[in-house]
Every structure is written in C-alpha cells, then in structure tokens.
Protein backbone atom coordinates (compact mmCIF):
# COMPACT_ATOMS: atom_id res chain seq x y z
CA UNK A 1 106.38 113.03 105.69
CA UNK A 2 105.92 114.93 108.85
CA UNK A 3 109.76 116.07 108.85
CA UNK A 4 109.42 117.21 105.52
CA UNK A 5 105.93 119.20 106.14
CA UNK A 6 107.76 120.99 108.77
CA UNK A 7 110.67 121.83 106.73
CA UNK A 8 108.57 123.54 104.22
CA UNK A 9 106.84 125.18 107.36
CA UNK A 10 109.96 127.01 108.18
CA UNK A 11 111.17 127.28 104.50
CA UNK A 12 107.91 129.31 103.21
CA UNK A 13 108.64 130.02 99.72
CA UNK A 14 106.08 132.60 98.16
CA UNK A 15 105.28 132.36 94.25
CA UNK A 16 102.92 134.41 92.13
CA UNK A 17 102.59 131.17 89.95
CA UNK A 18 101.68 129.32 93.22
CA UNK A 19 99.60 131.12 95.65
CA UNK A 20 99.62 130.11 99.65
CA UNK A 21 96.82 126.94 100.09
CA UNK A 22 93.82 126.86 101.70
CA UNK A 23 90.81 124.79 102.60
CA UNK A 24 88.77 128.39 103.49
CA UNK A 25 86.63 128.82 100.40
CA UNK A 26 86.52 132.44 101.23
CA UNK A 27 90.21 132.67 101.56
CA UNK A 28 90.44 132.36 97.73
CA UNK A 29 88.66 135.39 96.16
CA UNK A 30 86.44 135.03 92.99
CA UNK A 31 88.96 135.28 90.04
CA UNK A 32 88.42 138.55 87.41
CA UNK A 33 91.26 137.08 84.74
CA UNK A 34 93.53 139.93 86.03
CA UNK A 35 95.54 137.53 88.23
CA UNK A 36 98.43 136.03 86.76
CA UNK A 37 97.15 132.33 87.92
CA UNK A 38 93.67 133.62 85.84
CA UNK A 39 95.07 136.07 83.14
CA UNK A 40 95.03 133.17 80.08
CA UNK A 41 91.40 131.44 81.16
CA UNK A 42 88.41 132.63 79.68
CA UNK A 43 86.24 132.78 82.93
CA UNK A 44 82.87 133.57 81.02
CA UNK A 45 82.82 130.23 79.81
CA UNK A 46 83.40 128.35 83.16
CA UNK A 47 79.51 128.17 83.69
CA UNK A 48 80.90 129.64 86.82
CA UNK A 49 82.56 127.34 88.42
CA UNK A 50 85.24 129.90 89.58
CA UNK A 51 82.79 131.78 91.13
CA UNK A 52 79.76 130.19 93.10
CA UNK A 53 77.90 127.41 90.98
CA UNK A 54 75.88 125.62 92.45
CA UNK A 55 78.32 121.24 92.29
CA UNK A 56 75.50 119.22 93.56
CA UNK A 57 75.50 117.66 89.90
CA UNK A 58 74.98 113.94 89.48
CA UNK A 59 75.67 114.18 85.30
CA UNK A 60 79.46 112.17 85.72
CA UNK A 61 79.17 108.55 86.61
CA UNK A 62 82.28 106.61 87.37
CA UNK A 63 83.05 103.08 86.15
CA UNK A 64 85.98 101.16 86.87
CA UNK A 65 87.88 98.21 85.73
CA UNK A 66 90.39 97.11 88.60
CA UNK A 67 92.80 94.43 88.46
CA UNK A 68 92.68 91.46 91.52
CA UNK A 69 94.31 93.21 94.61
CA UNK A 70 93.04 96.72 93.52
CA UNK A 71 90.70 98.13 96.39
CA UNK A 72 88.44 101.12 94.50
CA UNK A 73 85.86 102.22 97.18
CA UNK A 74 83.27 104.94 98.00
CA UNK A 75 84.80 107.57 100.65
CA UNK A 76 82.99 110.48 102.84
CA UNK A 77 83.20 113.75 103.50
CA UNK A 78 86.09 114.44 106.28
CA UNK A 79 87.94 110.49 105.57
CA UNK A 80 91.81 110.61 106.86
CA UNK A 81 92.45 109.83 103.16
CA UNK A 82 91.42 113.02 101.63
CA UNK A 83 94.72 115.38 101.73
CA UNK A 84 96.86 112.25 102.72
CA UNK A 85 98.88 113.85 99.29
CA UNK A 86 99.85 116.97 101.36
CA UNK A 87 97.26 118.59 99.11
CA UNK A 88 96.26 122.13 100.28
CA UNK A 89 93.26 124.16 97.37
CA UNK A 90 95.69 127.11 95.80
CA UNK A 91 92.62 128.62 94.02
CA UNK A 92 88.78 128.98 94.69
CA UNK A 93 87.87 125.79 92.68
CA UNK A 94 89.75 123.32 94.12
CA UNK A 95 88.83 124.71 97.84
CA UNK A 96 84.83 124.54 96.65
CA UNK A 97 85.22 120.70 95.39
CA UNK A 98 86.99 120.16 98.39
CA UNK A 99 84.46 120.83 100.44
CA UNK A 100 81.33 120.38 97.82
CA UNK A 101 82.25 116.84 95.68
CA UNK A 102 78.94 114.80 95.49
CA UNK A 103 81.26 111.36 94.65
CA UNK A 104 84.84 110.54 96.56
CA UNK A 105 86.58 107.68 95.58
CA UNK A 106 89.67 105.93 97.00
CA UNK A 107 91.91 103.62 94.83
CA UNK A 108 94.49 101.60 96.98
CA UNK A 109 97.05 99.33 95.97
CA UNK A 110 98.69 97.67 98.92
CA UNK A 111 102.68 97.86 99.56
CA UNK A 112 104.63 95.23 97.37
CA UNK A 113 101.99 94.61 94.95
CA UNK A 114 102.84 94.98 91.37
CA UNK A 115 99.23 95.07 89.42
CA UNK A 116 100.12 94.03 85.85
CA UNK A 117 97.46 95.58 84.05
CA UNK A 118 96.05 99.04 83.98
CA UNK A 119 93.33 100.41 86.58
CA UNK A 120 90.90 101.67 84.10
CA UNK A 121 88.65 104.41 85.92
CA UNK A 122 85.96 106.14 82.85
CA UNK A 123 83.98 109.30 83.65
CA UNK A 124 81.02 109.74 81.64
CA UNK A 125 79.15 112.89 81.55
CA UNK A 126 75.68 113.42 80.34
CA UNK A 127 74.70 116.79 81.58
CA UNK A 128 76.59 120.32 80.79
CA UNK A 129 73.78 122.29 82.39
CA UNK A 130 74.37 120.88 86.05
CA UNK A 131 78.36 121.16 87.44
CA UNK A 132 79.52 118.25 88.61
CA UNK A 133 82.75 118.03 91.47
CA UNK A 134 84.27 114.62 92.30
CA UNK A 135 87.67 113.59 94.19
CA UNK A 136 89.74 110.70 93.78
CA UNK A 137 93.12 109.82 95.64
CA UNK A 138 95.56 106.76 94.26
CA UNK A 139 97.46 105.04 97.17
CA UNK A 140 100.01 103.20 96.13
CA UNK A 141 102.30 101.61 99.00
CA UNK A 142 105.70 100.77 99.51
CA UNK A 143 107.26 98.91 96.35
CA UNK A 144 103.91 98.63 94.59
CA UNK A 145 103.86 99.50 91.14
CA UNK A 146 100.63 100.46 89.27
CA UNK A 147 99.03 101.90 86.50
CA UNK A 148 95.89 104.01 86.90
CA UNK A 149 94.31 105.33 83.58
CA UNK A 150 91.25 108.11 84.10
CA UNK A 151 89.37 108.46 80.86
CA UNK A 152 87.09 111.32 80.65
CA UNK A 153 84.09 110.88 78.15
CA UNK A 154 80.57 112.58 77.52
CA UNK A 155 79.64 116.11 78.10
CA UNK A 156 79.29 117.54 81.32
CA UNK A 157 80.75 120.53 83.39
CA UNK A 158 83.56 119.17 85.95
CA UNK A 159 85.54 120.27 88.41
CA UNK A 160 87.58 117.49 89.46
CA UNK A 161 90.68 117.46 92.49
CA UNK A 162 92.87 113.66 92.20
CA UNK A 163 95.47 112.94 94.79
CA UNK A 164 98.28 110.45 94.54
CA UNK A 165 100.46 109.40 97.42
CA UNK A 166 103.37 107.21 95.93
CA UNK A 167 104.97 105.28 98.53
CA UNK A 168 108.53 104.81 99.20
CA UNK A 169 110.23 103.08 96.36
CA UNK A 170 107.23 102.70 94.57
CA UNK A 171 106.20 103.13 90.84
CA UNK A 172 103.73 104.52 89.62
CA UNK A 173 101.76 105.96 86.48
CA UNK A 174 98.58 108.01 86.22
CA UNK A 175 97.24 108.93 82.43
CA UNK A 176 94.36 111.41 82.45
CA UNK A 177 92.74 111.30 78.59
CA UNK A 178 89.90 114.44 78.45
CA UNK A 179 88.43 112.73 75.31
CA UNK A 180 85.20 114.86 76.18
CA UNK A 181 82.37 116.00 73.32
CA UNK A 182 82.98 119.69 72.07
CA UNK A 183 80.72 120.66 74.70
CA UNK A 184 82.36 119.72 78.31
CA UNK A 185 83.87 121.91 80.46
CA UNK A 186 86.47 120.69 82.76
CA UNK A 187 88.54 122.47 85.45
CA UNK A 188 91.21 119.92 87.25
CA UNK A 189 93.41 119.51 89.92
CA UNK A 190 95.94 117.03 90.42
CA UNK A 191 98.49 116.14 93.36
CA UNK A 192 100.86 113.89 93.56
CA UNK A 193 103.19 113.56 97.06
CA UNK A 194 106.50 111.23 95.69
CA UNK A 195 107.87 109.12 98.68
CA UNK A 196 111.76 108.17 99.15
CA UNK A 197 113.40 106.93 95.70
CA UNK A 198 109.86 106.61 94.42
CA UNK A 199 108.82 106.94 90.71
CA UNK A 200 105.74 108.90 89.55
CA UNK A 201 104.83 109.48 85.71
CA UNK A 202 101.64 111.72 85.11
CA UNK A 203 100.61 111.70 80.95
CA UNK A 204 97.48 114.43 80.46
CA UNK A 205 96.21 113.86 77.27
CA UNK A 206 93.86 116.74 75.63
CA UNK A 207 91.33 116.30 72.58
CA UNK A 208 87.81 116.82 73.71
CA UNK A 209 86.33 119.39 75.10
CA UNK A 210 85.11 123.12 74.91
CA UNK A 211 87.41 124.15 77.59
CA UNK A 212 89.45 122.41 79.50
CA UNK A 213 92.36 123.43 82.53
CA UNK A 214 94.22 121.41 84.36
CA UNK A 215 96.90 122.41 87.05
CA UNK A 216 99.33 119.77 87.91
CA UNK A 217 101.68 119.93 90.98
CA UNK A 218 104.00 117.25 92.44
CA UNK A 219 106.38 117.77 95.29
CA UNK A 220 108.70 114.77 97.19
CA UNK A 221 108.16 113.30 100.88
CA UNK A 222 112.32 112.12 101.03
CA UNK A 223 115.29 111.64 98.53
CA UNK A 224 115.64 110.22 95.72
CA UNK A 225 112.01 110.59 94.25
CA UNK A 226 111.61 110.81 90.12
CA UNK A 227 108.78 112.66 88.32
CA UNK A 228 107.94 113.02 84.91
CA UNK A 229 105.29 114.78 83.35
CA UNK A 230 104.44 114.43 80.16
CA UNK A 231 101.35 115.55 78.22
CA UNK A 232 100.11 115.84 74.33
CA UNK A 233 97.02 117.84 73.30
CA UNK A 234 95.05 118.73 70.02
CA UNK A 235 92.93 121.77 69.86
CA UNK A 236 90.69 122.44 67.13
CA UNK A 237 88.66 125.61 65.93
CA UNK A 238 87.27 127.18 69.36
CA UNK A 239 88.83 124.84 71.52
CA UNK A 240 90.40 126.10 74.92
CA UNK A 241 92.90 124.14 76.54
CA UNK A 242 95.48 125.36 79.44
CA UNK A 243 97.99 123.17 81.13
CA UNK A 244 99.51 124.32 84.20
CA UNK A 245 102.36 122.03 86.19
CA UNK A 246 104.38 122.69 89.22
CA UNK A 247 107.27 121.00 90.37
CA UNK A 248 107.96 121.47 94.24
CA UNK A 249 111.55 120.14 94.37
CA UNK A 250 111.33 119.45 98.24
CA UNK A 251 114.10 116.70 98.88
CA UNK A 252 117.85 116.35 98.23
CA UNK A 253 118.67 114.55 94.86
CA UNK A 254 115.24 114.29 93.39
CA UNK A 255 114.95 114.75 89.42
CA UNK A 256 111.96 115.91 87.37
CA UNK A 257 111.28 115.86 83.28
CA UNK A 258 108.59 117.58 81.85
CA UNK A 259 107.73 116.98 78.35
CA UNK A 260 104.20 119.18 76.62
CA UNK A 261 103.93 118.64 73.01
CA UNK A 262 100.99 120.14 71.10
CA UNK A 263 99.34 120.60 67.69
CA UNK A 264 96.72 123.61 67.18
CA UNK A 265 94.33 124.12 64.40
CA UNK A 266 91.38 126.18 63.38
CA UNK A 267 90.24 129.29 63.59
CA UNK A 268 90.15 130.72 67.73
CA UNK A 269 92.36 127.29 69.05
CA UNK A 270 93.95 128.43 72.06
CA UNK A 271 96.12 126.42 73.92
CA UNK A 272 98.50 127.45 77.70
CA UNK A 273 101.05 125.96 78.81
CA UNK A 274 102.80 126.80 82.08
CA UNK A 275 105.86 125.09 83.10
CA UNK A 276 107.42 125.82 86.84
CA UNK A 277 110.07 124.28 88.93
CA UNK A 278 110.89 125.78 92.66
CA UNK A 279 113.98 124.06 93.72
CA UNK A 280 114.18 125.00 97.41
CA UNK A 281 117.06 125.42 99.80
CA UNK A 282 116.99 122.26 101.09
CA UNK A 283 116.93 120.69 97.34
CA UNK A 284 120.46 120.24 96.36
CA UNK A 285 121.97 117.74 93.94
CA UNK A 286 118.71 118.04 91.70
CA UNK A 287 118.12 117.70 88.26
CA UNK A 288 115.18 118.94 86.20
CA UNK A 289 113.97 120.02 82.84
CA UNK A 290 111.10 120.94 81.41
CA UNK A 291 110.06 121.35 77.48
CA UNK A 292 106.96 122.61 75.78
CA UNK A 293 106.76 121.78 72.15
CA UNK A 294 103.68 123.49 69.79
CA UNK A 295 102.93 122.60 66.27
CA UNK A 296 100.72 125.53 64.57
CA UNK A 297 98.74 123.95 61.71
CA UNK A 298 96.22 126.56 60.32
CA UNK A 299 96.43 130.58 60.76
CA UNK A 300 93.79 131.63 63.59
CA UNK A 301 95.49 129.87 66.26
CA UNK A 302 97.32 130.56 69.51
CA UNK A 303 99.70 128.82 71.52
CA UNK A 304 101.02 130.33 74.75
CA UNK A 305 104.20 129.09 76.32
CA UNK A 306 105.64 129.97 79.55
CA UNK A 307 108.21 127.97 81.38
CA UNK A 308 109.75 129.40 84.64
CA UNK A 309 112.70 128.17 87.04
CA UNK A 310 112.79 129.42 90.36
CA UNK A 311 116.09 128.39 92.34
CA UNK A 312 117.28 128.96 95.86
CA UNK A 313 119.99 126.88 95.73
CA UNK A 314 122.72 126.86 93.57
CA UNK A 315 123.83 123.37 94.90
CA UNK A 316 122.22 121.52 92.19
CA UNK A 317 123.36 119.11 89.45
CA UNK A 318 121.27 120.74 86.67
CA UNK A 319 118.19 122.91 85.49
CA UNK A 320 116.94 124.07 82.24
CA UNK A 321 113.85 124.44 80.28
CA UNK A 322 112.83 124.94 76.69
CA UNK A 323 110.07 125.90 74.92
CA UNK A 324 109.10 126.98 70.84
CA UNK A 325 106.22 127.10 69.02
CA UNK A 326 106.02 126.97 65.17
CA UNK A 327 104.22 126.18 61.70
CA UNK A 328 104.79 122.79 59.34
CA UNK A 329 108.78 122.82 58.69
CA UNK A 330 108.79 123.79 55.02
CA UNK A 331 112.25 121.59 54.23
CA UNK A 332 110.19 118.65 56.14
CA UNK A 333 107.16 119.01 53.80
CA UNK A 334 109.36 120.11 50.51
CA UNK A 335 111.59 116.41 51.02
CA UNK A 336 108.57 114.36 51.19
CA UNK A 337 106.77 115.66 48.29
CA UNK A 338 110.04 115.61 46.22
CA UNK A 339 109.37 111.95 46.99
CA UNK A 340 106.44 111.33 45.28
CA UNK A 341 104.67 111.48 48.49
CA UNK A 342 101.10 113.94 48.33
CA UNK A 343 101.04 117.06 50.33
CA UNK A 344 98.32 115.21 52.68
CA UNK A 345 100.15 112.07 53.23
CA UNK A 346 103.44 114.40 54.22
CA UNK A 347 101.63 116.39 56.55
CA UNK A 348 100.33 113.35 58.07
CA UNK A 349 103.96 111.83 58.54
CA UNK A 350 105.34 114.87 59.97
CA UNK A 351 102.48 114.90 62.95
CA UNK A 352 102.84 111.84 63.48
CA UNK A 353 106.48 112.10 63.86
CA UNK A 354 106.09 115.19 66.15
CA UNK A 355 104.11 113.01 68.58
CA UNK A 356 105.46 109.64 68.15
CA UNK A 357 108.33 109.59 70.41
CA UNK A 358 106.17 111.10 73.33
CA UNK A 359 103.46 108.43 72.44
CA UNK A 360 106.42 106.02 73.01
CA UNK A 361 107.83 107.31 76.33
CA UNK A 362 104.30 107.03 77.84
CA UNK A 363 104.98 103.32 77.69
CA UNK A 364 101.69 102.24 78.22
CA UNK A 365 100.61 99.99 75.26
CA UNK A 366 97.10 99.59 76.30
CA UNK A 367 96.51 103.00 75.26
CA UNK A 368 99.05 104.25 72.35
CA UNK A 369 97.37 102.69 69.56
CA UNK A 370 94.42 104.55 70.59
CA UNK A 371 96.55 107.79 70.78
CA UNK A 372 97.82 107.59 67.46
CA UNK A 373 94.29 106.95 66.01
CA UNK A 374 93.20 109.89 67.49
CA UNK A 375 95.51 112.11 66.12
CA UNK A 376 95.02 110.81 62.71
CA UNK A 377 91.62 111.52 62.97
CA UNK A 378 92.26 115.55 64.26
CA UNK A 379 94.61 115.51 62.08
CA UNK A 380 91.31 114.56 59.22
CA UNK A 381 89.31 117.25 60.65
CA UNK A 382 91.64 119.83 59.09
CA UNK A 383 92.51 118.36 55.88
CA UNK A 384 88.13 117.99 55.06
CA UNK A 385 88.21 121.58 56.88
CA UNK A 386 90.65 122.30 54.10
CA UNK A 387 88.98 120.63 51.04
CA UNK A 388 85.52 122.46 51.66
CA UNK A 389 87.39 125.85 51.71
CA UNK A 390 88.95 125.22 48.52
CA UNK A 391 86.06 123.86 46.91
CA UNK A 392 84.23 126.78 48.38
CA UNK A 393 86.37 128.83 46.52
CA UNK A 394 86.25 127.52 43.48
C-alpha cells in the first residue's frame, strides 16, 4: 500500500465534493450549510455535532455475535489499527470522533478464513440527549471472505467513523441497517481500502431515524480490486436522510457499481444522494457506473440526486452514471387494477418490485426477508396515513 500512498502523494487530485483530509480538528472549520459538502444537511438538527458537542456519551452499547475464528476486541486511543484503511477525516466530524470516540472496536478475520455466517455487530442507543462517537475497523486478510452486518437500533445521537481494509484477493461484505426510532440522529463515516483483485460490497440500508448522513468512500491498494455499493432507503413524513459515496479509482483495471434506490413519502421527506467517481491518471482500463433510483409516493416530498464523474484519463474501458426520480407509473398501476387487483394491493406490488431486485443482489439471506418486511410495513404507514385523510374528509 505504501507505493500506492505515494502515488496519490504526487498525483494530488483536488475535489470540491472531496475536500483535502485531516486529523487537525481545527483544520476543518465549523460547517454554515453554505459549503457544497454541507449545502443539503440541515445543521440545526445535528444537536451539534458539526460544531463542538460535547461525545463523551455512553447511550450506544455494542453487542456482537461472531462466528468461531472471528477476533472482535476492545482497541485504544493511538492503536496501529486505527487508519490502517488509509483513512484521513475530510470534514470536522469525522476528525472530532477520531480523536474523541469513547468505544473502539477491532473486528479481524485472519487471511484464508472463509467465516460462513454473518458477523452480527447491533448498536443500541438509549439516550438522544448525550452524543455518542464510536470507531470500528473490519480486517479481513488475504483470501478471507466475510460478512459483517452493523445493525443500528434505539435512539441516540451518533457519530460513528468504520474502516475496512480488504486484503488481497479477499471478499468481503459490510451491510449497515440504521433501523433507528424516529428520534436518532446519526452522522457516519465509512472507509473501505480494496487490496489487489479483492472484492468489497457495502449495502446501507435507511428506515429509522430523524436524520441520518452517511458518507461512503472506497479507494484500491493494487489492481484488479471490485466495489459495489449498493443502498435502499425509506423516508417518511419529516425524515432526513443523505447518502454521500466516493469512489477513488486508484489502481489500473479496478471496476466499481453503485446502485441507490429509494422510496419517499409524507409530508417534509427529504432524501440526498451524491454519487462520485475520480478515476485518476494512473487508473486506466476501469470500469464504473453508478445509478440512483427514487420512487416519490405522496406530494410533500423531496428527493435530491446528484451523480458526478470526474476523469483524468481517457484510457478507460467505461464510465457512466444515471439517475431519475419519479411518482407511481400510472400504466403500472392502471394494468393491475384492470386485473381485478385493488389500488392498495397494486401499489404494494409495484414497491416491492422497485426494490426486489436490489434486495436480491445484496445476497445476504440472513437479512432480506427482514428487508422486505420492512418495506411492507413503510409502505402501511402511508396507506393508514391515507385512510385517516380520507375519512377525515368525509
């Protein structure tokens, strides 16, 4: 990795989207929502945590569930693990947990192991009042393969930095569910560094919570390295969610897929999605794509989309991205009912086929059945939402 650190070194690449790293709190000034990083976040209801509240919080307890060979252990302040990702703080937060967690963990799975069951890690929160800032980093060595699944429950107020270092030739697959109460606020930061024809899948999945932002990066330590990001998110009346991913193509012939779908309802449901890939000089024979998807249910919603490319080599096999945002398709509904099938049942079928094949791809069956009775019950929340405003009105 240290040839490719001090390629980057000499290939400094700057990006609005991506300011320069550092581990100086005070290099990162507080955040007004003029930035372009800031401009979609509503900062007043961060409880501060971009500014300077106080993250000795003890309200998220960790719990895990590790298979035999799994190590999960307790790490201090200033261990050679932390930042063993490449990991450098691009905004005030992550600097300040940095520095400030109250609980580090370290999850290692030695080289050639192949864990056949998921690492379960739950977060449980059960304070909002006091912010809470923990750090986690998945090591996963050479030819090891591994599934980690962080499941976010409770109400608290997070901010949260995990690391992933995916050894050479490796596979590996982190899911991050923010299943959170209405209440929780959660600001995260995840890392991944992908080793020499490596495999890394992230999955963020986003239903709970009052707001929640996570910023995603991944960039590669040699050739050959996959990664593919997919996420799928519900907001409901109120509910703030922002996605943010970043896709450092570092290494010759490396490929990326990103894949956001999302369903909005209610009135003041905001969700962000921002999409970028930086294919540097050094990157050629590449492929990437990214895609953001957004299914408007109700009026009073918005869904912001914003996928960017930046390329500084034309050498590349291919880049695109794609994004759209829209209402119930009309035909969709109109063929069901002619059917015999009721205008609730329809809607139903068509959300469920907007998420199903992403539900699929995750490919983690421990978890999809539980996906797909989630959205079944979001999607329930709007159609009682529904019934009392017509009953209302008659």
């Amino acid at each position: 990795m240290t040839a490719v650190a001090d390629a980057l070194e000499m290939e400094r690449v700057e990006s609005h989207l991506h300011p320069e790293g550092s581990f100086d709190v005070d290099d990162h000034e507080v955040p007004t929502g003029r930035e372009e990083i800031w401009r979609f976040t509503p900062l007043k209801r961060l409880r501060g945590l971009h500014r300077d509240a106080p993250l000795d919080g003890s309200g998220v307890g960790a719990e895990y569930d590790a298979p035999e060979g799994v190590v999960v252990e307790r790490v201090e302040a200033g261990s050679p693990v932390l930042g063993s990702s490449g990991f450098v703080p691009n905004d005030r937060i992550a600097a300040r947990v940095w520095h400030e967690a109250g609980e580090r963990y370290a999850v290692t799975i030695p080289a050639d192991t192949e864990v056949e069951r998921p690492v379960v890690i739950t977060l449980t929160g059960t304070d909002t009042e006091h912010a809470t800032a923990t750090h986690v980093v998945i090591t996963a060595g050479v030819h090891s393969r591994v599934t980690v699944v962080l499941r976010f429950v409770g109400s608290a107020t997070l901010a949260d930095n995990v690391e992933v270092v995916v050894g050479d030739g490796a596979e590996v697959t982190v899911v991050s569910i923010d299943d959170w109460a209405d209440d929780a606020v959660h600001v995260g930061h995840r890392h991944a560094m992908v080793g020499r024809d490596a495999r890394f899948k992230h999955v963020d999945v986003t239903f709970g919570g009052d707001v929640v932002r996570h910023d995603t990066t991944a960039e590669y330590a040699g050739p050959g390295g996959e990664v593919e990001m997919l996420g799928l998110y519900f907001a409901d009346a109120g509910q703030h969610f922002e996605h943010r991913l970043f896709v450092d193509h570092t290494a010759p012939k490396t490929k990326s897929h990103v894949l956001y779908k999302g369903a909005l309802q209610g009135d003041r449901a905001h969700t962000v999605w921002i999409g970028n890939v930086l294919i540097r000089k050094a990157a050629e024979g590449i492929e990437t794509y990214e895609e953001n998807r957004n299914l408007v249910l109700t009026d009073g919603c918005q869904a912001d989309s914003v996928p960017n490319l930046e390329i500084e080599t034309g050498e590349i096999k291919g880049a695109g991205h794609a994004s759209a945002t829209a209402r119930f398709d009309d035909e969709q509904l109109f063929y069901l009912r002619s059917r015999g099938i009721s205008d609730d049942e329809a809607r139903r079928l068509v959300l469920h086929g907007f998420f199903e094949d992403l539900i699929r791809r995750i490919a983690v069956p421990e978890i999809e059945d539980g996906l797909r009775k989630t959205v079944e019950a979001e999607l329930a929340k709007n159609l009682i939402e529904a019934d009392v405003v017509v009953e209302e009105a008659v």
